[in-house]
PDB file of N, CA and C in Angstrom:
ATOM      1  N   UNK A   1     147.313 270.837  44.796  1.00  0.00           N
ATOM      2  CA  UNK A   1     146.366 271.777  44.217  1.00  0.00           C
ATOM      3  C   UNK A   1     145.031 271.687  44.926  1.00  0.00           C
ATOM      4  N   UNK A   2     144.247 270.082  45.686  1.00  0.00           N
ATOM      5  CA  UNK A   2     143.306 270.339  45.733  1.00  0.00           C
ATOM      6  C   UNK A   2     143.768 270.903  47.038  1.00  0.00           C
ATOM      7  N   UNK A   3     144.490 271.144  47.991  1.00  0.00           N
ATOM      8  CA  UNK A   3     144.854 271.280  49.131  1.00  0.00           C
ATOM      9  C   UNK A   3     144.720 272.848  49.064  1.00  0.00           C
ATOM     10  N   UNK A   4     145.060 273.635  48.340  1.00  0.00           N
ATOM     11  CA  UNK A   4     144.939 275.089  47.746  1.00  0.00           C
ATOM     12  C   UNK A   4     143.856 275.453  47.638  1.00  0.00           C
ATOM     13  N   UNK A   5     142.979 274.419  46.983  1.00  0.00           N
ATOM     14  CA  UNK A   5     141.521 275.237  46.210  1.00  0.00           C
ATOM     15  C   UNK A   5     140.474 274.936  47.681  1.00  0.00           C
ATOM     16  N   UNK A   6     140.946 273.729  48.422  1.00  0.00           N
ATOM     17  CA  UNK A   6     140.116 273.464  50.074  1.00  0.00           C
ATOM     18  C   UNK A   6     140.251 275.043  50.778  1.00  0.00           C
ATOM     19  N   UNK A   7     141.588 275.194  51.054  1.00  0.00           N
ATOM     20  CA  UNK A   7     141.941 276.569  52.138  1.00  0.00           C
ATOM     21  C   UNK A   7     141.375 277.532  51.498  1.00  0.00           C
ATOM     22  N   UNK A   8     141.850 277.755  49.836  1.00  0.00           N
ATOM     23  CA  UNK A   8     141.077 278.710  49.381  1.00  0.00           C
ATOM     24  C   UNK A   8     139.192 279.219  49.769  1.00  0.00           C
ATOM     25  N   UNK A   9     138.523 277.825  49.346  1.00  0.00           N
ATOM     26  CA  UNK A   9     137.236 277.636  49.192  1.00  0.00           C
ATOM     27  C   UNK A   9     137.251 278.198  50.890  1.00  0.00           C
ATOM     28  N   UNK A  10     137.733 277.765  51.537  1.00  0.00           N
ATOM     29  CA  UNK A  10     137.838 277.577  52.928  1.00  0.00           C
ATOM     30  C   UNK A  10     137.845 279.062  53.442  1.00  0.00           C
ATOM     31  N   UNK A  11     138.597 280.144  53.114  1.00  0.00           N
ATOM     32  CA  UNK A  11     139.000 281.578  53.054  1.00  0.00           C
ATOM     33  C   UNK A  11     137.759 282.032  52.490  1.00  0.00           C
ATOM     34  N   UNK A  12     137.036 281.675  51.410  1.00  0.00           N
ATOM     35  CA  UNK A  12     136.343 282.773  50.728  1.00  0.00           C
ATOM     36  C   UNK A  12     134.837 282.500  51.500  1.00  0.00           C
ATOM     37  N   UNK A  13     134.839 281.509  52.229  1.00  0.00           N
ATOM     38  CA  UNK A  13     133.803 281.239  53.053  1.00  0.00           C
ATOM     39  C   UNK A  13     133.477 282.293  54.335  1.00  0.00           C
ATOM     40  N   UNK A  14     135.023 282.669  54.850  1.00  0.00           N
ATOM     41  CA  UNK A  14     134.870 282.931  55.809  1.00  0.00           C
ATOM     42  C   UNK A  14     134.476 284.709  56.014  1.00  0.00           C
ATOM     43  N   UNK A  15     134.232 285.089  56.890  1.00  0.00           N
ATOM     44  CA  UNK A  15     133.575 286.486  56.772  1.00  0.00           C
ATOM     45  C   UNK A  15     134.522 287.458  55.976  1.00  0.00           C
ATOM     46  N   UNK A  16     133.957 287.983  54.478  1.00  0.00           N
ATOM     47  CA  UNK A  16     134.661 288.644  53.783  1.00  0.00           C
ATOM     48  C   UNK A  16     135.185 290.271  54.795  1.00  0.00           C
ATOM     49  N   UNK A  17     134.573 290.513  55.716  1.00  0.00           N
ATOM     50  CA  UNK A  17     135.152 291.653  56.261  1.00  0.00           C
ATOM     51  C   UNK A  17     136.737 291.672  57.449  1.00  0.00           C
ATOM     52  N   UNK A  18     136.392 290.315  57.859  1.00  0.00           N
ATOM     53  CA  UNK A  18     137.557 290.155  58.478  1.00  0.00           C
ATOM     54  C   UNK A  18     138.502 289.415  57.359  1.00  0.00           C
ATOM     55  N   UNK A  19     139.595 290.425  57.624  1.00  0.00           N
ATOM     56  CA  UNK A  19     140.877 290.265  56.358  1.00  0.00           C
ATOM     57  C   UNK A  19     142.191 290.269  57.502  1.00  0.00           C
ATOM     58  N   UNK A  20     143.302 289.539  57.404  1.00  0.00           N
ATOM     59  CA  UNK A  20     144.180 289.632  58.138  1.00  0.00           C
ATOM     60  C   UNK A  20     144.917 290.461  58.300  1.00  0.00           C
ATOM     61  N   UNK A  21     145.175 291.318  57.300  1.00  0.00           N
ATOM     62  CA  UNK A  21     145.544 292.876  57.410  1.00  0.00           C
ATOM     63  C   UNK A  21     144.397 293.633  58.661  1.00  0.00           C
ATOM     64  N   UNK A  22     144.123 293.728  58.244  1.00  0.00           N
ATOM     65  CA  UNK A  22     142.339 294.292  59.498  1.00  0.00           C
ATOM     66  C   UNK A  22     142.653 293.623  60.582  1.00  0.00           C
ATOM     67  N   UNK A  23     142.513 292.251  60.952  1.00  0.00           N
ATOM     68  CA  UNK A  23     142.615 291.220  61.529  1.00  0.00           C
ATOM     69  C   UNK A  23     143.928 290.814  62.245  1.00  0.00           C
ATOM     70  N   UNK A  24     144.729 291.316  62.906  1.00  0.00           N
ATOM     71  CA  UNK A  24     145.813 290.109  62.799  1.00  0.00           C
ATOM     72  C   UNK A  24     145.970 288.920  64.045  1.00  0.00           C
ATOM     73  N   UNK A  25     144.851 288.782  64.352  1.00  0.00           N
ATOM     74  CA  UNK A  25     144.268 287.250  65.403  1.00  0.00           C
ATOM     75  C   UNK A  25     143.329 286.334  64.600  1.00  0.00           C
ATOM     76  N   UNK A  26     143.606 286.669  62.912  1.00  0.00           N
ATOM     77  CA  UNK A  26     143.274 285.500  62.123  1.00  0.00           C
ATOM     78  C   UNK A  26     143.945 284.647  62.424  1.00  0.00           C
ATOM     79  N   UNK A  27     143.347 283.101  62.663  1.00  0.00           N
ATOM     80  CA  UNK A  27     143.964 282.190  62.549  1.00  0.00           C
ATOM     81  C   UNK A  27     144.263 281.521  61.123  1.00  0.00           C
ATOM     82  N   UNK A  28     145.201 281.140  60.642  1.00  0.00           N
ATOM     83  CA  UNK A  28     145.502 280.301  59.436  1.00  0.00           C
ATOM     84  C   UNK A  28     145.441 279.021  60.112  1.00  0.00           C
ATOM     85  N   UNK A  29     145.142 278.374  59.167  1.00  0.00           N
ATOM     86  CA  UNK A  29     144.508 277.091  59.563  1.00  0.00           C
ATOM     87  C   UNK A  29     146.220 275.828  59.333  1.00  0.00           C
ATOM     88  N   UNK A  30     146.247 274.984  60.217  1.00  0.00           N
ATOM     89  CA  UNK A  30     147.626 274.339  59.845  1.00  0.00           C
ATOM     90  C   UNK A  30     148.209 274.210  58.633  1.00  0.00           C
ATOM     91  N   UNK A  31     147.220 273.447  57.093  1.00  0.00           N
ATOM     92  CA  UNK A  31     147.357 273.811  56.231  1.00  0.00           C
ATOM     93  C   UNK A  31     148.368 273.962  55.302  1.00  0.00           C
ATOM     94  N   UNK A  32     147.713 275.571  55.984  1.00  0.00           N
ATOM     95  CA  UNK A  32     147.999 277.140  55.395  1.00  0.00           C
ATOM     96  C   UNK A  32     149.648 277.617  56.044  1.00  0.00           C
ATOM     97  N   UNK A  33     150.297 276.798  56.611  1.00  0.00           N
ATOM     98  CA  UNK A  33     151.277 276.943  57.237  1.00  0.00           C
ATOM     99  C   UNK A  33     152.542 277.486  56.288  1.00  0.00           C
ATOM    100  N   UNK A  34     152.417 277.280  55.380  1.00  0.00           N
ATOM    101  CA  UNK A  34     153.979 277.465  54.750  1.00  0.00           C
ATOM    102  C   UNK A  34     153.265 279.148  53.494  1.00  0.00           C
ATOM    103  N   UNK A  35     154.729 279.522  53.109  1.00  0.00           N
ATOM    104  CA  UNK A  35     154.348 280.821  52.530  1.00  0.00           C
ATOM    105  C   UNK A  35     153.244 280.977  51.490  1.00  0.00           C
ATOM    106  N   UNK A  36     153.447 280.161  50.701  1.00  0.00           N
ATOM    107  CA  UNK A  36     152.638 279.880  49.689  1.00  0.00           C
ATOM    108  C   UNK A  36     151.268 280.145  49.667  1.00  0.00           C
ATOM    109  N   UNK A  37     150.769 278.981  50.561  1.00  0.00           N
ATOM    110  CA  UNK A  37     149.236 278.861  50.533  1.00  0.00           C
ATOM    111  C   UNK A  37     149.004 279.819  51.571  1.00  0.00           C
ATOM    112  N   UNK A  38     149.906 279.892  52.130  1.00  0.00           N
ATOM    113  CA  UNK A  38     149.181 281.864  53.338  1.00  0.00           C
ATOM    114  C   UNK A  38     149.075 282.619  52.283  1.00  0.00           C
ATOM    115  N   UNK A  39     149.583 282.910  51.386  1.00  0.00           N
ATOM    116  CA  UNK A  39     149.535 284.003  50.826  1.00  0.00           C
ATOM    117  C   UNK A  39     148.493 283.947  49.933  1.00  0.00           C
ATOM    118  N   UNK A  40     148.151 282.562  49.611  1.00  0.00           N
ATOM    119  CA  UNK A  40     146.658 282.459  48.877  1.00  0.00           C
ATOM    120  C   UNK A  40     145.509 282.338  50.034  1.00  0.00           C
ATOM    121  N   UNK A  41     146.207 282.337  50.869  1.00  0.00           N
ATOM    122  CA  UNK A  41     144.650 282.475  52.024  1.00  0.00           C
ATOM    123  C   UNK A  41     144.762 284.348  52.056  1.00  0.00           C
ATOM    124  N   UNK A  42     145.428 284.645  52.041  1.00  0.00           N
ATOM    125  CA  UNK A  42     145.385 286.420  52.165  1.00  0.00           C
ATOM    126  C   UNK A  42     144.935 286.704  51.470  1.00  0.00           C
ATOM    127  N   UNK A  43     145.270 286.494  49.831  1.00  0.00           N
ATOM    128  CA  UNK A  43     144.191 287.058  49.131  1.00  0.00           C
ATOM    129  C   UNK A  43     142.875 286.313  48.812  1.00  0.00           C
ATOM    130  N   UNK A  44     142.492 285.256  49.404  1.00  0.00           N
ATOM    131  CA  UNK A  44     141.369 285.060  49.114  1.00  0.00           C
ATOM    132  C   UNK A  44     139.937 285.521  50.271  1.00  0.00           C
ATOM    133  N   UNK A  45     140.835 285.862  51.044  1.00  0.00           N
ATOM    134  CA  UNK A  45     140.481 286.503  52.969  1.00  0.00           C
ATOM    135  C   UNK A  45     140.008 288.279  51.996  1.00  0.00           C
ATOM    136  N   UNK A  46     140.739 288.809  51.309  1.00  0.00           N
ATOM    137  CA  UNK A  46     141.214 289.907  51.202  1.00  0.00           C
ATOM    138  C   UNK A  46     140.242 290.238  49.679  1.00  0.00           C
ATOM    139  N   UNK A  47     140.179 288.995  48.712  1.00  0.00           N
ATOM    140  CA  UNK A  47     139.158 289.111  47.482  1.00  0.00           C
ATOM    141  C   UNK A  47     139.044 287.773  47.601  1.00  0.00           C
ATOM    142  N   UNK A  48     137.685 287.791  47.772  1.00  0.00           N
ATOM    143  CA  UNK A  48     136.943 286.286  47.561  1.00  0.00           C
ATOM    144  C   UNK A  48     136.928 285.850  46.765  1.00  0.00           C
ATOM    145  N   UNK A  49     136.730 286.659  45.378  1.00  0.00           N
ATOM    146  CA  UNK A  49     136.682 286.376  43.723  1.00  0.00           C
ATOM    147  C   UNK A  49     138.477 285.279  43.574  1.00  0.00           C
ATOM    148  N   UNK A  50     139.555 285.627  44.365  1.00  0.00           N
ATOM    149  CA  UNK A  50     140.517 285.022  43.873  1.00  0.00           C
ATOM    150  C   UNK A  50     140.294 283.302  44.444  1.00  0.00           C
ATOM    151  N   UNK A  51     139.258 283.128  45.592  1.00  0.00           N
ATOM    152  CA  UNK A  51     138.971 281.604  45.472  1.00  0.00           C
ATOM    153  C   UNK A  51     138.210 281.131  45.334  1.00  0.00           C
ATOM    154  N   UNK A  52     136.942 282.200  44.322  1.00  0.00           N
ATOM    155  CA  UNK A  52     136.236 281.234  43.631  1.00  0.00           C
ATOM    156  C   UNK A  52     137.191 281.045  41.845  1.00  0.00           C
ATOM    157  N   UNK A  53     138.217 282.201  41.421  1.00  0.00           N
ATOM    158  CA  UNK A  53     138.612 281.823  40.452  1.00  0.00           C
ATOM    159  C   UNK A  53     139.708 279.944  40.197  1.00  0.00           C
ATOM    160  N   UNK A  54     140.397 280.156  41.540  1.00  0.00           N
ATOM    161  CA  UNK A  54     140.646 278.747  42.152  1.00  0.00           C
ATOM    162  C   UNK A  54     139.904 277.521  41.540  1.00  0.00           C
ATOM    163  N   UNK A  55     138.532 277.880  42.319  1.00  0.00           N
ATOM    164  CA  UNK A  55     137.774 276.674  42.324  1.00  0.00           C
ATOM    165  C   UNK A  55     137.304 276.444  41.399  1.00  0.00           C
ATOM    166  N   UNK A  56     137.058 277.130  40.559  1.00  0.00           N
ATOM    167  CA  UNK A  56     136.543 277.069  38.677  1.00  0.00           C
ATOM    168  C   UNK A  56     138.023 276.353  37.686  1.00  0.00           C
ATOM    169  N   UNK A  57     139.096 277.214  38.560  1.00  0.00           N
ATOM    170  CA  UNK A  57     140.552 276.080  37.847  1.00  0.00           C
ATOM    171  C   UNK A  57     139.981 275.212  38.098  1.00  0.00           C
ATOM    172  N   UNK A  58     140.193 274.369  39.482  1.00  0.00           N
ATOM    173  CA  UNK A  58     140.457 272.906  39.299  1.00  0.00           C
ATOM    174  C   UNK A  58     139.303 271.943  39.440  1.00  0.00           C
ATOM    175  N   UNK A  59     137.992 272.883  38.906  1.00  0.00           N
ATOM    176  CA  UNK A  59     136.774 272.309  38.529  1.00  0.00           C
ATOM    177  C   UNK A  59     137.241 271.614  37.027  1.00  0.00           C
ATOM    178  N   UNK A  60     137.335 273.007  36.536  1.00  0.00           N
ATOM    179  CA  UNK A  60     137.412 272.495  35.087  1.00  0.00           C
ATOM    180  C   UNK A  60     138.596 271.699  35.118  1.00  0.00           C
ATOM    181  N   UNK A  61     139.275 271.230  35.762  1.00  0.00           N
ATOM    182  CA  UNK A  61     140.345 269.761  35.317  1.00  0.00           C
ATOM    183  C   UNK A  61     139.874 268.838  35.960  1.00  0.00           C
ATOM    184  N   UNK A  62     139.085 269.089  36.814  1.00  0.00           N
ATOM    185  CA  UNK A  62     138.169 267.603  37.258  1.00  0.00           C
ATOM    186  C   UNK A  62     136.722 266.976  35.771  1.00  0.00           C
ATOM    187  N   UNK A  63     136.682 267.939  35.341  1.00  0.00           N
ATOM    188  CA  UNK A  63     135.059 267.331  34.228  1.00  0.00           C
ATOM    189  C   UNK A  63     135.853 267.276  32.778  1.00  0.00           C
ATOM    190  N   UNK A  64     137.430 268.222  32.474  1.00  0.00           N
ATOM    191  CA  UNK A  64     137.135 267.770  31.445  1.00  0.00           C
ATOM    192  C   UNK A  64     138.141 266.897  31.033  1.00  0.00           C
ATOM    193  N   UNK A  65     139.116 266.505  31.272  1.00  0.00           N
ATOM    194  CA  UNK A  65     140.142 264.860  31.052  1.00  0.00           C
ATOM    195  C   UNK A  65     139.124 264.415  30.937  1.00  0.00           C
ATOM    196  N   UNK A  66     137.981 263.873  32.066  1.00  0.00           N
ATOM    197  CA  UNK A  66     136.799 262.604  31.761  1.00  0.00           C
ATOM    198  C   UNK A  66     135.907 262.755  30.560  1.00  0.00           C
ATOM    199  N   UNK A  67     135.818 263.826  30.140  1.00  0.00           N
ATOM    200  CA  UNK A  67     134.858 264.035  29.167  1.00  0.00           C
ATOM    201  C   UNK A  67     135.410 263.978  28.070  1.00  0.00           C
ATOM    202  N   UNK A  68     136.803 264.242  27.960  1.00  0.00           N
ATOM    203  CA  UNK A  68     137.804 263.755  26.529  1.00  0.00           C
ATOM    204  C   UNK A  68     137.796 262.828  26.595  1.00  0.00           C
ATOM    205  N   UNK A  69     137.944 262.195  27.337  1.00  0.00           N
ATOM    206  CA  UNK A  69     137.972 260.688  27.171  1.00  0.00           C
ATOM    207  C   UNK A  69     136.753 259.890  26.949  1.00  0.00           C
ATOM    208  N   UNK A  70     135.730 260.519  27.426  1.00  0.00           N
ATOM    209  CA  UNK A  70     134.559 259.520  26.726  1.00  0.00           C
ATOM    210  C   UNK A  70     134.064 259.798  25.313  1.00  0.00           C
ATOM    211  N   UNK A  71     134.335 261.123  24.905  1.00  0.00           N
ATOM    212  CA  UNK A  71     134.292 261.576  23.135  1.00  0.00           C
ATOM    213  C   UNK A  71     135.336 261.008  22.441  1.00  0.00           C
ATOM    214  N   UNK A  72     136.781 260.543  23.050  1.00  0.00           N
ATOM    215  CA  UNK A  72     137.586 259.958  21.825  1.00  0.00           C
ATOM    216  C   UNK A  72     137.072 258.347  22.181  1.00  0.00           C
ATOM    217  N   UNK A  73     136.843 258.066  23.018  1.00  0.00           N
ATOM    218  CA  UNK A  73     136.219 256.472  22.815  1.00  0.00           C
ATOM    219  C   UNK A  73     135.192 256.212  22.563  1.00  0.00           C
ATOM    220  N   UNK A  74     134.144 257.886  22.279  1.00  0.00           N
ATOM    221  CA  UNK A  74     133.018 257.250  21.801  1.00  0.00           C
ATOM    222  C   UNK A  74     133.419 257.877  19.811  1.00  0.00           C
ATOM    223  N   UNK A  75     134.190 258.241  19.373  1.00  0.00           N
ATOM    224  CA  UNK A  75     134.554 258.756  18.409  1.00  0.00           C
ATOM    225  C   UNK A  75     135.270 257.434  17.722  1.00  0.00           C
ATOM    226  N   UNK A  76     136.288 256.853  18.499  1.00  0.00           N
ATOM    227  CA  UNK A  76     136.767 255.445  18.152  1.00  0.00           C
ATOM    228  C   UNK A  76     135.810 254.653  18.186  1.00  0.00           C
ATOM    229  N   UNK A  77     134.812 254.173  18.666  1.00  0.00           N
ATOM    230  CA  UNK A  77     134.364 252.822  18.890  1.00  0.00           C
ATOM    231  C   UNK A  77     133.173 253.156  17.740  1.00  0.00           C
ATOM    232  N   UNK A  78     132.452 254.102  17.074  1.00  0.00           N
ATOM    233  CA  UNK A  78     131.726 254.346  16.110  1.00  0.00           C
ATOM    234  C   UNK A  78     132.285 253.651  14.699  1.00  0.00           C
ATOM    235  N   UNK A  79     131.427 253.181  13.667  1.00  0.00           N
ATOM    236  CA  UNK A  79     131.849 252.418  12.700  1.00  0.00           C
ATOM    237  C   UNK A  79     132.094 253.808  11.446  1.00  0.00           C
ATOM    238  N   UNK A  80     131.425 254.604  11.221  1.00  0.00           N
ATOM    239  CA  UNK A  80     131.984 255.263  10.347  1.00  0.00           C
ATOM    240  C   UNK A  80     133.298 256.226  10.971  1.00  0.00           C
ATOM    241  N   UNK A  81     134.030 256.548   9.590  1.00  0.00           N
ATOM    242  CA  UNK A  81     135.171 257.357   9.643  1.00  0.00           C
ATOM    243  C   UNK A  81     134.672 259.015   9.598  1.00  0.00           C
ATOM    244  N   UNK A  82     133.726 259.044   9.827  1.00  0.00           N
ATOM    245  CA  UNK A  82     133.503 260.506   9.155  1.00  0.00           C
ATOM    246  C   UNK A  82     133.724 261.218  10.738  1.00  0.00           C
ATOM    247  N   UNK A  83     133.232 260.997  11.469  1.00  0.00           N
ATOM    248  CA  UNK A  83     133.042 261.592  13.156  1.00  0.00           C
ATOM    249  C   UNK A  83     134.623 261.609  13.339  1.00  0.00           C
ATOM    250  N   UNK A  84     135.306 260.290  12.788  1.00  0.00           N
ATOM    251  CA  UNK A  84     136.749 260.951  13.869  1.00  0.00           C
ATOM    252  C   UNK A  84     137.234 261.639  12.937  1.00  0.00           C
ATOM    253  N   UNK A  85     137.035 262.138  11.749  1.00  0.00           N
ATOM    254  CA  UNK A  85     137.610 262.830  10.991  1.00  0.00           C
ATOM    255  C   UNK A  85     137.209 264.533  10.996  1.00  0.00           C
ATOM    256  N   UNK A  86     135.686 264.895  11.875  1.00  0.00           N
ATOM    257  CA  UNK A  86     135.606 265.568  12.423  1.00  0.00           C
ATOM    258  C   UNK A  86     136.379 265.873  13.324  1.00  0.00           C
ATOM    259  N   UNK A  87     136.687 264.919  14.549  1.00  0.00           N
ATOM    260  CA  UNK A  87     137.306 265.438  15.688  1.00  0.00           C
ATOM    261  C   UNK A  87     138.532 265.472  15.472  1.00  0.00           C
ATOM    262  N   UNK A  88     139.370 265.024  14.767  1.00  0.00           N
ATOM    263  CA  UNK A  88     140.703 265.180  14.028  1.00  0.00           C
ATOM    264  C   UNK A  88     140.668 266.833  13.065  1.00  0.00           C
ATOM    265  N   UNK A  89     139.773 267.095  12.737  1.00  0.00           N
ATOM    266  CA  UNK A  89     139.809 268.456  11.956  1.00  0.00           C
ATOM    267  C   UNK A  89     139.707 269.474  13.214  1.00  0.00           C
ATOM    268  N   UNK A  90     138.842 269.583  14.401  1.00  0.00           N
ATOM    269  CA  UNK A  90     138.862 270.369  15.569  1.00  0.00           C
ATOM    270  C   UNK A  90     139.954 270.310  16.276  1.00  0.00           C
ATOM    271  N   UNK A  91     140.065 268.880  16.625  1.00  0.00           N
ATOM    272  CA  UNK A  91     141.774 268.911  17.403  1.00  0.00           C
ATOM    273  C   UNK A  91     142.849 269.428  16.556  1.00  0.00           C
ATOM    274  N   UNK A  92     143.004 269.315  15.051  1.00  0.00           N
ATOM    275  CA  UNK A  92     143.810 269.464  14.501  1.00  0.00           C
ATOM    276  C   UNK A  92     144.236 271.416  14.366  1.00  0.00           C
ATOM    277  N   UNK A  93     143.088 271.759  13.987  1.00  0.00           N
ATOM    278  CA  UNK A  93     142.733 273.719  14.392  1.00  0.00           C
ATOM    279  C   UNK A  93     143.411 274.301  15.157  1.00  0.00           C
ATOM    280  N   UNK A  94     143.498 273.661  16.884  1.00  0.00           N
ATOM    281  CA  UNK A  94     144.478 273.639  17.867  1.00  0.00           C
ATOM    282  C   UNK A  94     145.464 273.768  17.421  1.00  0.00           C
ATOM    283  N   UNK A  95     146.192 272.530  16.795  1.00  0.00           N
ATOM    284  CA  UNK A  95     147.714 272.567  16.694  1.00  0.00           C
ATOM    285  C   UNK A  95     148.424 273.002  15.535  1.00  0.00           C
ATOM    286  N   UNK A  96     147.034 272.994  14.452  1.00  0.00           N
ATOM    287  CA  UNK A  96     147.973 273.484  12.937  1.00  0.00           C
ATOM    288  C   UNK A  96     148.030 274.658  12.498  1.00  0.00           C
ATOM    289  N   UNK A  97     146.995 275.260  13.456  1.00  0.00           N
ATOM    290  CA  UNK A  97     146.788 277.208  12.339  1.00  0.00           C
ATOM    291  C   UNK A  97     147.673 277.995  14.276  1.00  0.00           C
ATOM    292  N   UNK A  98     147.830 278.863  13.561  1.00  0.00           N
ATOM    293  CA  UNK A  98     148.526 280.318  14.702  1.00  0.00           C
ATOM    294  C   UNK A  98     147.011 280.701  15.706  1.00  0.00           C
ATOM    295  N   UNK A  99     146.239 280.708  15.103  1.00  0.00           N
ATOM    296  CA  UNK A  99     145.085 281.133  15.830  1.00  0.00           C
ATOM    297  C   UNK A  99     144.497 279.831  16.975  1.00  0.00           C
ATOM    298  N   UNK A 100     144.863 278.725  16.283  1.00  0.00           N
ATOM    299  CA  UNK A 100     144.328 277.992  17.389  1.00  0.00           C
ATOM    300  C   UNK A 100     145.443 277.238  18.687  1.00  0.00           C
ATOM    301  N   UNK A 101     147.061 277.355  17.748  1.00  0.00           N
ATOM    302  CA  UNK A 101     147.742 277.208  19.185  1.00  0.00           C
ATOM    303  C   UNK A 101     147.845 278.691  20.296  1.00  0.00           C
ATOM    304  N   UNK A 102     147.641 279.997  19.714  1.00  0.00           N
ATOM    305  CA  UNK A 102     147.094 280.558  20.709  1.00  0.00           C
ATOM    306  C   UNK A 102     146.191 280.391  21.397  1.00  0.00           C
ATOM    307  N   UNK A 103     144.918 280.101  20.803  1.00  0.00           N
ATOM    308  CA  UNK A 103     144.039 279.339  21.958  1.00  0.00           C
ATOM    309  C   UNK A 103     144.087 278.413  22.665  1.00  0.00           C
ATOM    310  N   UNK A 104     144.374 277.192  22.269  1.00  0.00           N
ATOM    311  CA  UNK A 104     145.136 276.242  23.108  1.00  0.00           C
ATOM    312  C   UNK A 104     146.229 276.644  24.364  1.00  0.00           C
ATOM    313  N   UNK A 105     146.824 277.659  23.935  1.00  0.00           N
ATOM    314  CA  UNK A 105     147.905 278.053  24.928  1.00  0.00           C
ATOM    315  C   UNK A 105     146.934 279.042  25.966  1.00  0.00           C
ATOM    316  N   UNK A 106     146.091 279.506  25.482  1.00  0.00           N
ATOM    317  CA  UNK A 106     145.180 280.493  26.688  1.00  0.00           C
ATOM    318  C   UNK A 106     144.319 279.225  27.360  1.00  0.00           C
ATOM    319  N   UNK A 107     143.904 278.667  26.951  1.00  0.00           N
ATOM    320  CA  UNK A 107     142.931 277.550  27.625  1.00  0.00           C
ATOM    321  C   UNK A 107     144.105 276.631  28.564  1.00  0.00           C
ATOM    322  N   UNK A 108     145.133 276.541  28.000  1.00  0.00           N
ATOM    323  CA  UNK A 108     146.271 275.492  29.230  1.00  0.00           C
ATOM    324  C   UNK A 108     146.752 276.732  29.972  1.00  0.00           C
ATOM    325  N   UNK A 109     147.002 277.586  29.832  1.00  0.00           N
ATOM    326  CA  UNK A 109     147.559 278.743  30.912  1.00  0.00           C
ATOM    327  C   UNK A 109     145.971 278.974  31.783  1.00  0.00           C
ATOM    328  N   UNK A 110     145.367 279.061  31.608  1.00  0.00           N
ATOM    329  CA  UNK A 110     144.116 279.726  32.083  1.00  0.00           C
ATOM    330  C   UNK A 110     143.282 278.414  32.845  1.00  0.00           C
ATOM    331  N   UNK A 111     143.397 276.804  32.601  1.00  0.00           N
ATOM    332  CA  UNK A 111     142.601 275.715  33.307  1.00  0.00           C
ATOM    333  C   UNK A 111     143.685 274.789  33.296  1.00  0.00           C
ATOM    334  N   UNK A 112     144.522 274.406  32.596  1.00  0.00           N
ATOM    335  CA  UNK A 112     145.088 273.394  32.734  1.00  0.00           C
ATOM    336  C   UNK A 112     144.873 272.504  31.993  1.00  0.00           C
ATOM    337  N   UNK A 113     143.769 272.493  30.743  1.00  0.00           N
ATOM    338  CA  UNK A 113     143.386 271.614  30.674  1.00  0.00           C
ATOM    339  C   UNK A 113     144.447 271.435  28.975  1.00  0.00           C
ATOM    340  N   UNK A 114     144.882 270.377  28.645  1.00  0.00           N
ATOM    341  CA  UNK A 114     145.706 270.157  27.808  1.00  0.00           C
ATOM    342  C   UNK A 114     145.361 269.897  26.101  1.00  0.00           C
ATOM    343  N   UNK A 115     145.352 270.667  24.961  1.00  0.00           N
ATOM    344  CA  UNK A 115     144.737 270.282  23.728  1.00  0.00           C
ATOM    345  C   UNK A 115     145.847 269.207  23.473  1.00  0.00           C
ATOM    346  N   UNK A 116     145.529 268.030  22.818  1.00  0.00           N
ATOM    347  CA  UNK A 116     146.653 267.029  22.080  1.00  0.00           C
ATOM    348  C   UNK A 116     146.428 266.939  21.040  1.00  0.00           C
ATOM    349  N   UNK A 117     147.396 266.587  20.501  1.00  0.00           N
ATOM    350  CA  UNK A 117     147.434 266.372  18.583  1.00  0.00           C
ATOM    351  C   UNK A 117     146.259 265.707  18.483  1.00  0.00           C
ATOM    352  N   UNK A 118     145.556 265.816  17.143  1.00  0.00           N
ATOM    353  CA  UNK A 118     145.063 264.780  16.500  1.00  0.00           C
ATOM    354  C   UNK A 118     145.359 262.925  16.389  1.00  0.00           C
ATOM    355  N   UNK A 119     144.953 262.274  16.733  1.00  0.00           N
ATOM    356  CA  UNK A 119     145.161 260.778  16.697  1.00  0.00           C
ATOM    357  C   UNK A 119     144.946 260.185  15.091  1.00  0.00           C
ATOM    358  N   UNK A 120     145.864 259.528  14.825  1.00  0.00           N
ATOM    359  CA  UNK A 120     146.294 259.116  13.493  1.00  0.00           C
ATOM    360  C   UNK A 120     145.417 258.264  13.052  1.00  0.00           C
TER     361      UNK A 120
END
């Protein structure tokens, strides 16, 4: 993935007017060699917006695993019960009502980033 969002970032850098359709003495970069990621260098050669949407994916799975993780250990390591019983009622929203495993399911289709049950 980060190998995707590099070529990508890498594509949307490069002069939005030369497109390989337009172009065809674009070089693809080694890479970019197999079908896949050519075809995400085409469209990101072709709409820049598709590698900055890229780079906002696998932004947001770089800040937020770390940042769950420092709210449930700073949620655990607190002496009252009331805070994790907050974050047990938010996480729980996610997984117990229709409205929030749809959201959950748009936020993991859309970043990756994963809602988990409530902790017991």
């Amino acid at each position: 993935m980060l190998l995707l969002v590099s070529v990508a970032a890498y594509a949307a850098a490069l002069d939005p007017a030369s497109t390989l359709a337009a172009d065809p003495t674009t070089v693809i970069p080694v890479e970019a060699q197999n079908a896949i990621l050519a075809l995400f260098l085409k469209l990101a050669l072709a709409h820049p917006w598709v590698g900055t949407v890229l780079v906002l994916m696998a932004l947001s799975r770089v800040w937020a695993k770390p940042l769950f993780t420092v709210v449930h250990t700073l949620v655990d390591l607190t002496p009252s019960p009331r805070d994790n019983g907050i974050l047990n009622s938010i996480i729980g929203w996610f997984t117990n009502t229709a409205s929030g495993r749809f959201a959950a399911y748009l936020i993991d289709w859309a970043t990756s980033i994963k809602i988990v049950s409530p902790r017991k």
